[in-house]
PDB file of N, CA and C in Angstrom:
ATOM      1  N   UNK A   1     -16.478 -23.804  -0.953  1.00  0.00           N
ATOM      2  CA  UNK A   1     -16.874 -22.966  -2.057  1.00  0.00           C
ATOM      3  C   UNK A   1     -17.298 -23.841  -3.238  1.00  0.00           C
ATOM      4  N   UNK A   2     -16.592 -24.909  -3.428  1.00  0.00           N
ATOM      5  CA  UNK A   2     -17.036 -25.635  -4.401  1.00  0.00           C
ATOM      6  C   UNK A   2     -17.780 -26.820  -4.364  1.00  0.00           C
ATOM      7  N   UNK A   3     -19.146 -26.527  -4.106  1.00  0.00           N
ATOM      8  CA  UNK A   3     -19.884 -27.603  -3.460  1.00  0.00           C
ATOM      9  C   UNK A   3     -20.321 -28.927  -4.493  1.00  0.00           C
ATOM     10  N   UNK A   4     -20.496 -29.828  -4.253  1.00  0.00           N
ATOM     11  CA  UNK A   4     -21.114 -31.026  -5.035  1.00  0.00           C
ATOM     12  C   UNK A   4     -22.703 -30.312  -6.305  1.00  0.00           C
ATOM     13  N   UNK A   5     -23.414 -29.596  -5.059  1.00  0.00           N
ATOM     14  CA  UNK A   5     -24.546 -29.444  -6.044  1.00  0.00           C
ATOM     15  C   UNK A   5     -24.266 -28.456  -7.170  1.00  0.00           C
ATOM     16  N   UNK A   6     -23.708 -27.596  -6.811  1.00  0.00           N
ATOM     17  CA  UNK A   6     -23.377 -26.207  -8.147  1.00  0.00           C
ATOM     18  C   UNK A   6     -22.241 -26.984  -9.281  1.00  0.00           C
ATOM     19  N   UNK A   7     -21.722 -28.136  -9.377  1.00  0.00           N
ATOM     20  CA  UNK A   7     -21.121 -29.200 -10.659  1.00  0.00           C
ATOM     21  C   UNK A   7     -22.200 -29.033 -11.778  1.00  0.00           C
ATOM     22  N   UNK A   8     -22.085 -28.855 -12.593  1.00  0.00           N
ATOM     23  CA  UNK A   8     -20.343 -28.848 -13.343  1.00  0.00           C
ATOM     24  C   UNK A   8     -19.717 -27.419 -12.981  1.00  0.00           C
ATOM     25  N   UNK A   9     -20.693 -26.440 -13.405  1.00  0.00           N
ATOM     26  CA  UNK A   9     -19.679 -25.152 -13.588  1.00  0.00           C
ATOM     27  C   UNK A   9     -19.438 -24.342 -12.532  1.00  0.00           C
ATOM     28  N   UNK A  10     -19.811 -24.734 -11.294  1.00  0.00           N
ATOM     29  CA  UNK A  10     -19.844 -23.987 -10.094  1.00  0.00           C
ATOM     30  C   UNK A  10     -19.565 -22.831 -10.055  1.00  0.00           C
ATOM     31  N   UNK A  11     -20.981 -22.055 -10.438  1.00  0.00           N
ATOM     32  CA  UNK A  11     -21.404 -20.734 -10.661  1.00  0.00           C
ATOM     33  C   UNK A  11     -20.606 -19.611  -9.178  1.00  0.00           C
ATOM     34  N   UNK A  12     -21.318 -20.132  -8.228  1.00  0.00           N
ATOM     35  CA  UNK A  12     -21.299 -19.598  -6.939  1.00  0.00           C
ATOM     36  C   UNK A  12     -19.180 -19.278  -6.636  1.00  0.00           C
ATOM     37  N   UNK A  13     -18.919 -20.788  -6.887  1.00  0.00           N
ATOM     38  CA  UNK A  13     -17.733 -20.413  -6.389  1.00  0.00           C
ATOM     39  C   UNK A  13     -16.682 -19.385  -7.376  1.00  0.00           C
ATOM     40  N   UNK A  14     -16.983 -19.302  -8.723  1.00  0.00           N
ATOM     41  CA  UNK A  14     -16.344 -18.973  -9.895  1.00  0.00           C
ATOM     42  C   UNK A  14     -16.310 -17.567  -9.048  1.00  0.00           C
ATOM     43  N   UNK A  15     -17.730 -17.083  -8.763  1.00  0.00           N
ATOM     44  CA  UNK A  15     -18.275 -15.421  -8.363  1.00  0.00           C
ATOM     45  C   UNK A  15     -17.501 -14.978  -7.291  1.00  0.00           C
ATOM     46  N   UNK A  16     -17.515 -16.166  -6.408  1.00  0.00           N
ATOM     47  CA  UNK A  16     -16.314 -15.908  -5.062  1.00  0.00           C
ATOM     48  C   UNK A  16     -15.111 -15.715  -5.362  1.00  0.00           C
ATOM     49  N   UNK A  17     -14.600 -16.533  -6.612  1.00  0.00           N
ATOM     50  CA  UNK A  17     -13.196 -15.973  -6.646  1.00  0.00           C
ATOM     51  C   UNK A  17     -12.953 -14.644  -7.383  1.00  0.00           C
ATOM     52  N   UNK A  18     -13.775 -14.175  -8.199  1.00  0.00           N
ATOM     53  CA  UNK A  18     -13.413 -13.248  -8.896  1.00  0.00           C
ATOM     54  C   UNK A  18     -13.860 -12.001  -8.084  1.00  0.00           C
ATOM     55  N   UNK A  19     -14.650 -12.069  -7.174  1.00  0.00           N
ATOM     56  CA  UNK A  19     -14.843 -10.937  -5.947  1.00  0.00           C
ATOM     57  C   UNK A  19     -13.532 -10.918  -5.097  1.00  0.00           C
ATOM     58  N   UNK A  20     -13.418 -12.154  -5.067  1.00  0.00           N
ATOM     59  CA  UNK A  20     -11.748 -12.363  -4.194  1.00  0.00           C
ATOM     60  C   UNK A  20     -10.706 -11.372  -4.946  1.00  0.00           C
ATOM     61  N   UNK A  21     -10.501 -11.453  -6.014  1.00  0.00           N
ATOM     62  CA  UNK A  21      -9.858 -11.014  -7.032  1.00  0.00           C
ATOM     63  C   UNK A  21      -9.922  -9.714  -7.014  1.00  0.00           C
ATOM     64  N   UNK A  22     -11.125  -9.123  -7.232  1.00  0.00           N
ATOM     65  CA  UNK A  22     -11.591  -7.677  -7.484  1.00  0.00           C
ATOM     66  C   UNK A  22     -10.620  -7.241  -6.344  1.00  0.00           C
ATOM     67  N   UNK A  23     -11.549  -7.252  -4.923  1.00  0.00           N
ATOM     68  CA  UNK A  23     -11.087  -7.014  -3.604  1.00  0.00           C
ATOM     69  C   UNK A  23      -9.460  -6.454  -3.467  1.00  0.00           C
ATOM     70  N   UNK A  24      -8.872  -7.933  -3.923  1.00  0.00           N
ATOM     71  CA  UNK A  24      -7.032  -7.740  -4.307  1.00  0.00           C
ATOM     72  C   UNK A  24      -7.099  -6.370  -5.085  1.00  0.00           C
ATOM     73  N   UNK A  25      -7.691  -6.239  -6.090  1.00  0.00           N
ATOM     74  CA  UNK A  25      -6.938  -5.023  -6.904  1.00  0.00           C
ATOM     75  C   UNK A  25      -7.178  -3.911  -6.706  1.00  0.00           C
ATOM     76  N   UNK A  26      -8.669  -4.083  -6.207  1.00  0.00           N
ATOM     77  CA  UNK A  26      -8.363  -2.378  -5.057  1.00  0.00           C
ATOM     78  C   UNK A  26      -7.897  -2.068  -3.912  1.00  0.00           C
ATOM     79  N   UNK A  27      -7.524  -3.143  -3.262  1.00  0.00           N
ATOM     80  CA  UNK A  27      -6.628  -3.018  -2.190  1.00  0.00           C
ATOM     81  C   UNK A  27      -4.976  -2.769  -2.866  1.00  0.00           C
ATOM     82  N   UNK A  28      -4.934  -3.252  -4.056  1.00  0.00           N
ATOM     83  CA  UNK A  28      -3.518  -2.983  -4.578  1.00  0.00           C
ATOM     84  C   UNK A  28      -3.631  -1.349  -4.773  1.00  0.00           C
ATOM     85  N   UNK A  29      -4.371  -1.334  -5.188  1.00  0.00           N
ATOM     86  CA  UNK A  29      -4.370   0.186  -6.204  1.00  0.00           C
ATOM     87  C   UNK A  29      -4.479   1.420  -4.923  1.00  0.00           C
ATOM     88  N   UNK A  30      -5.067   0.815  -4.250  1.00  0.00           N
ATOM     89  CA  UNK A  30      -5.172   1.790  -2.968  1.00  0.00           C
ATOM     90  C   UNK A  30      -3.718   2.084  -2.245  1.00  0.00           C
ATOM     91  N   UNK A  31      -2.833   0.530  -1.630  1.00  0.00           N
ATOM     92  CA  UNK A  31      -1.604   0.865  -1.072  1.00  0.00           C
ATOM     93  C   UNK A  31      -0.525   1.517  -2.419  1.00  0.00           C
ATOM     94  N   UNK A  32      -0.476   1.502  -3.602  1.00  0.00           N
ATOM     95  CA  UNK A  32      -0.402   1.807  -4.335  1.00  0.00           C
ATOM     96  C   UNK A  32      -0.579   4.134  -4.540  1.00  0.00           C
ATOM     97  N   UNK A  33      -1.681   4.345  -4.217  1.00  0.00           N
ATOM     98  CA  UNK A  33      -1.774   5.395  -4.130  1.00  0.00           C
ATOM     99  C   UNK A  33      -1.377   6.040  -2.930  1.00  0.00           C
ATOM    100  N   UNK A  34      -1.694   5.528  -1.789  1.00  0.00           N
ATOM    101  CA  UNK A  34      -1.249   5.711  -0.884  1.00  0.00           C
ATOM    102  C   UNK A  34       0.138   6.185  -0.275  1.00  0.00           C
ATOM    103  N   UNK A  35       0.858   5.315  -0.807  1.00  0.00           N
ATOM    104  CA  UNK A  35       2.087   5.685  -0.993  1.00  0.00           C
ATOM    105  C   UNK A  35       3.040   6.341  -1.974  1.00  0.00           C
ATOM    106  N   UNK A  36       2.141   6.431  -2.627  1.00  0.00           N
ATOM    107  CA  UNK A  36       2.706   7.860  -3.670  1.00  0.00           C
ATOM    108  C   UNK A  36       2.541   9.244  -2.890  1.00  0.00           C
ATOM    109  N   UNK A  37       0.940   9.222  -2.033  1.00  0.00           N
ATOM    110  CA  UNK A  37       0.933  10.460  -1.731  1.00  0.00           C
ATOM    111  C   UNK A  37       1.751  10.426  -0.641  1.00  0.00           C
ATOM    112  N   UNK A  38       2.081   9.409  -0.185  1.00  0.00           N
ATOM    113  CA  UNK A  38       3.240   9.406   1.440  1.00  0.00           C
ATOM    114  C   UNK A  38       4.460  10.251   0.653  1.00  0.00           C
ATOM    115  N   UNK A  39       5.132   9.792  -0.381  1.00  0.00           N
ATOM    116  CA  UNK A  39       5.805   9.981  -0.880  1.00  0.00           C
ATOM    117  C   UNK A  39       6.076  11.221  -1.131  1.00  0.00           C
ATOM    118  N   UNK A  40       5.017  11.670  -2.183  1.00  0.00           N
ATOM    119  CA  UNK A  40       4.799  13.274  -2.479  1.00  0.00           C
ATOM    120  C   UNK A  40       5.199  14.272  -1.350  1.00  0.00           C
ATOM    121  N   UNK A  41       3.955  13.620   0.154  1.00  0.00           N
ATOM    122  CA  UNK A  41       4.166  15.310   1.461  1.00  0.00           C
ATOM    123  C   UNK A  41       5.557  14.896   1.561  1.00  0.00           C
ATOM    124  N   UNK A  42       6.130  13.813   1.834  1.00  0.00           N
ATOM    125  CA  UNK A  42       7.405  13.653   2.917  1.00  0.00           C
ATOM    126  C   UNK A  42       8.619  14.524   1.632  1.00  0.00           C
ATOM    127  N   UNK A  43       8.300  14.086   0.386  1.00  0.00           N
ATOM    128  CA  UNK A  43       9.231  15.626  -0.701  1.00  0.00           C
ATOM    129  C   UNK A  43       8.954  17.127  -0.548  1.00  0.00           C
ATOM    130  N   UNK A  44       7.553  16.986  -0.048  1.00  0.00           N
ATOM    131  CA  UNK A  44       7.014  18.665   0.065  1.00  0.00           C
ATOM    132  C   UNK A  44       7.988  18.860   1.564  1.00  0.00           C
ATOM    133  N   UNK A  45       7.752  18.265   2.207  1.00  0.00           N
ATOM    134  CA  UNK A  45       8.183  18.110   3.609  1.00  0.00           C
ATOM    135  C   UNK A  45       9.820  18.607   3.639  1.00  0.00           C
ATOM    136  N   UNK A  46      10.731  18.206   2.892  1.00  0.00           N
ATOM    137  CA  UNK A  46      12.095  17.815   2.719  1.00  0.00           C
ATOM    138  C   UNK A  46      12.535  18.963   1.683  1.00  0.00           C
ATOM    139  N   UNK A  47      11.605  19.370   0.834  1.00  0.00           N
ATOM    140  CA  UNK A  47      11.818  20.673   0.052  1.00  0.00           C
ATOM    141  C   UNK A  47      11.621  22.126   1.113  1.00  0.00           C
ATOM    142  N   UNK A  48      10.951  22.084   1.963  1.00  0.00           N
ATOM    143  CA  UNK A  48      10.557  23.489   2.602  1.00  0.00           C
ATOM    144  C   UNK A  48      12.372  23.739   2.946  1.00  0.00           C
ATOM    145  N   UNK A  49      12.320  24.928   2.995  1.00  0.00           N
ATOM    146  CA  UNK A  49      13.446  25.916   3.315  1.00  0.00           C
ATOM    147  C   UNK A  49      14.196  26.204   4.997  1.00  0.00           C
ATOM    148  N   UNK A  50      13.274  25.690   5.632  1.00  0.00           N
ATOM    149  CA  UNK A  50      13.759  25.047   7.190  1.00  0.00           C
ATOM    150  C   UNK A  50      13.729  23.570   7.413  1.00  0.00           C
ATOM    151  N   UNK A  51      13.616  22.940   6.213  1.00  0.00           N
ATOM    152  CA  UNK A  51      14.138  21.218   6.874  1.00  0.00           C
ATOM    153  C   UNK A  51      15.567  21.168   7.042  1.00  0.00           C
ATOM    154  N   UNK A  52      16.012  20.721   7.776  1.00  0.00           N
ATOM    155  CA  UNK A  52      17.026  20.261   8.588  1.00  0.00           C
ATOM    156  C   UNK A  52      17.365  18.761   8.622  1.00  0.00           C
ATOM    157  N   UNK A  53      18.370  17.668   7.660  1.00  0.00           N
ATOM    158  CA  UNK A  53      18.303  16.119   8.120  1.00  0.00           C
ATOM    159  C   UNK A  53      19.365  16.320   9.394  1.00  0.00           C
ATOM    160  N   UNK A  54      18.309  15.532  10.420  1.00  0.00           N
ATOM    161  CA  UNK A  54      18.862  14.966  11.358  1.00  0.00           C
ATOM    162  C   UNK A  54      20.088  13.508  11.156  1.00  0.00           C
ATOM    163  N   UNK A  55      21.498  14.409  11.836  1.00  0.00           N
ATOM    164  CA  UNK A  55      22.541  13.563  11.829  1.00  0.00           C
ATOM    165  C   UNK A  55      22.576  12.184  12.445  1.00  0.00           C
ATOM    166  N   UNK A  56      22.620  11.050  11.906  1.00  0.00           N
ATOM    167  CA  UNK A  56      22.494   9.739  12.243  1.00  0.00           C
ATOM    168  C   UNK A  56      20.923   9.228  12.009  1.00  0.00           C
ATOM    169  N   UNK A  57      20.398   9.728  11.556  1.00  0.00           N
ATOM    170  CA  UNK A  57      18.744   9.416  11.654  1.00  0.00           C
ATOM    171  C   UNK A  57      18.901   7.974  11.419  1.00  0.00           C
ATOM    172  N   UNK A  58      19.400   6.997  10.323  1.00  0.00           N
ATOM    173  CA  UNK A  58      19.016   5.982  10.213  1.00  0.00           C
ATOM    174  C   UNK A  58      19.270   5.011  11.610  1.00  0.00           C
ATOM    175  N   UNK A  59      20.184   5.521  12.680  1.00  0.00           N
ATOM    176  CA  UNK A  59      19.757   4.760  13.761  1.00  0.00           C
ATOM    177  C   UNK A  59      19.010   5.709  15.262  1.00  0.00           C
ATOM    178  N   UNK A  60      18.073   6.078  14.382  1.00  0.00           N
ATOM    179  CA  UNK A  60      17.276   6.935  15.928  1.00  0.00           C
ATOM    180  C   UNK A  60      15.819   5.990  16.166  1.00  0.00           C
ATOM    181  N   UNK A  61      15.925   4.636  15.047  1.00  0.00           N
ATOM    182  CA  UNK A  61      14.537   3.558  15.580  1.00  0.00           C
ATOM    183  C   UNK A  61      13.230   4.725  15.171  1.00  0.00           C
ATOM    184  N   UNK A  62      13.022   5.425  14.106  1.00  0.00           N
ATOM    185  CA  UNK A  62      12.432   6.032  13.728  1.00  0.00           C
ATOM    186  C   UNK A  62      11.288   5.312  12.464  1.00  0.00           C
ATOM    187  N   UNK A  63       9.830   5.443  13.119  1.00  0.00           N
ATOM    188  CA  UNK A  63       9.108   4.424  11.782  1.00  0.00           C
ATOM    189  C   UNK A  63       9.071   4.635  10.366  1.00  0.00           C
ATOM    190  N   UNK A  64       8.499   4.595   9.802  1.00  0.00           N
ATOM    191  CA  UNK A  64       8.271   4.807   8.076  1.00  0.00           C
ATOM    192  C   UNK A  64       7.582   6.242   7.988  1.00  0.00           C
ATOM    193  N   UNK A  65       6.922   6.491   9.223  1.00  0.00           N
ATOM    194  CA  UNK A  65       6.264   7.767   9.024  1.00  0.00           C
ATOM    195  C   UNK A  65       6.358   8.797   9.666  1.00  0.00           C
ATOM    196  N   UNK A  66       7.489   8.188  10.773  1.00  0.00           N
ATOM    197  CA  UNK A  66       8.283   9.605  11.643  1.00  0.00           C
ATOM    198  C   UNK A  66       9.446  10.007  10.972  1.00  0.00           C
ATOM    199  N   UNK A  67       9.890   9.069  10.198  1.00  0.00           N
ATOM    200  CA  UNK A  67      11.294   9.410   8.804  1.00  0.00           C
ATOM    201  C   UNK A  67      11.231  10.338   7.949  1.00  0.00           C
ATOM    202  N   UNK A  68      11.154  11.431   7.586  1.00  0.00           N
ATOM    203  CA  UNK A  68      10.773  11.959   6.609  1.00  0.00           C
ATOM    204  C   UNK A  68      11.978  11.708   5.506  1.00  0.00           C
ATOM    205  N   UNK A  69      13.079  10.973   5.559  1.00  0.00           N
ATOM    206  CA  UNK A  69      13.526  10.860   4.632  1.00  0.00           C
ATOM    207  C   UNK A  69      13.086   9.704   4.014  1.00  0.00           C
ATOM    208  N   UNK A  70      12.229   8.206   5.319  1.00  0.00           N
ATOM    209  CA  UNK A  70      11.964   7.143   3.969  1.00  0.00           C
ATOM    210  C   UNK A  70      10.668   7.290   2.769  1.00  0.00           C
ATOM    211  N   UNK A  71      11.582   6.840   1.783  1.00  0.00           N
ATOM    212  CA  UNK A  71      10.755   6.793   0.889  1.00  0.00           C
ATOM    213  C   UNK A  71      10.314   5.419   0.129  1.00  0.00           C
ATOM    214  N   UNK A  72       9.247   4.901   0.283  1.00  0.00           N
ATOM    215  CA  UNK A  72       8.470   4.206  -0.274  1.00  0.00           C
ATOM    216  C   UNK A  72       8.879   3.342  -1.929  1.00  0.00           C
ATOM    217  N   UNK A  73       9.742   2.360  -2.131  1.00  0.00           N
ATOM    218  CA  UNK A  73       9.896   2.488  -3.280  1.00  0.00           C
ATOM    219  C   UNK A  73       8.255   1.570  -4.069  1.00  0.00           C
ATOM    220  N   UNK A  74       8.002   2.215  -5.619  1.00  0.00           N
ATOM    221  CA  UNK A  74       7.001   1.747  -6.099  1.00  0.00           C
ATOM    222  C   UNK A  74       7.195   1.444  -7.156  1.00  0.00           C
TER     223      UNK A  74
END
């Protein structure tokens, strides 16, 4: 990225990192939202009037998104 000819201010690579950069923060902002709305259904989910917690759940090897009790901390 930081080649000999683009010296002194190496235009090219400066642009690469700050695209690098960008990239990061909407990928932040995205898992970020994302998991708010995980968050949100699995409360809508846990509020309805026929949920039921299953006894022992934390050892039924259940993922992040078959759990409806985990919640995401943010």
């Amino acid at each position: 990225v930081f080649r000999p000819k683009d010296a002194p201010r190496y235009v090219p690579a400066e642009i690469t990192i700050i695209a690098c950069w960008a990239v990061c923060l909407v990928d932040m902002f995205f898992i970020y939202w994302y998991c708010r709305r995980q968050n949100s259904q699995k409360a809508t989910l846990r509020a309805q009037p026929g949920y039921v917690k299953l006894e022992n759940q934390e050892f039924l090897d259940l993922t992040d998104r078959e759990n409806p009790e985990f919640v995401y901390t943010l």
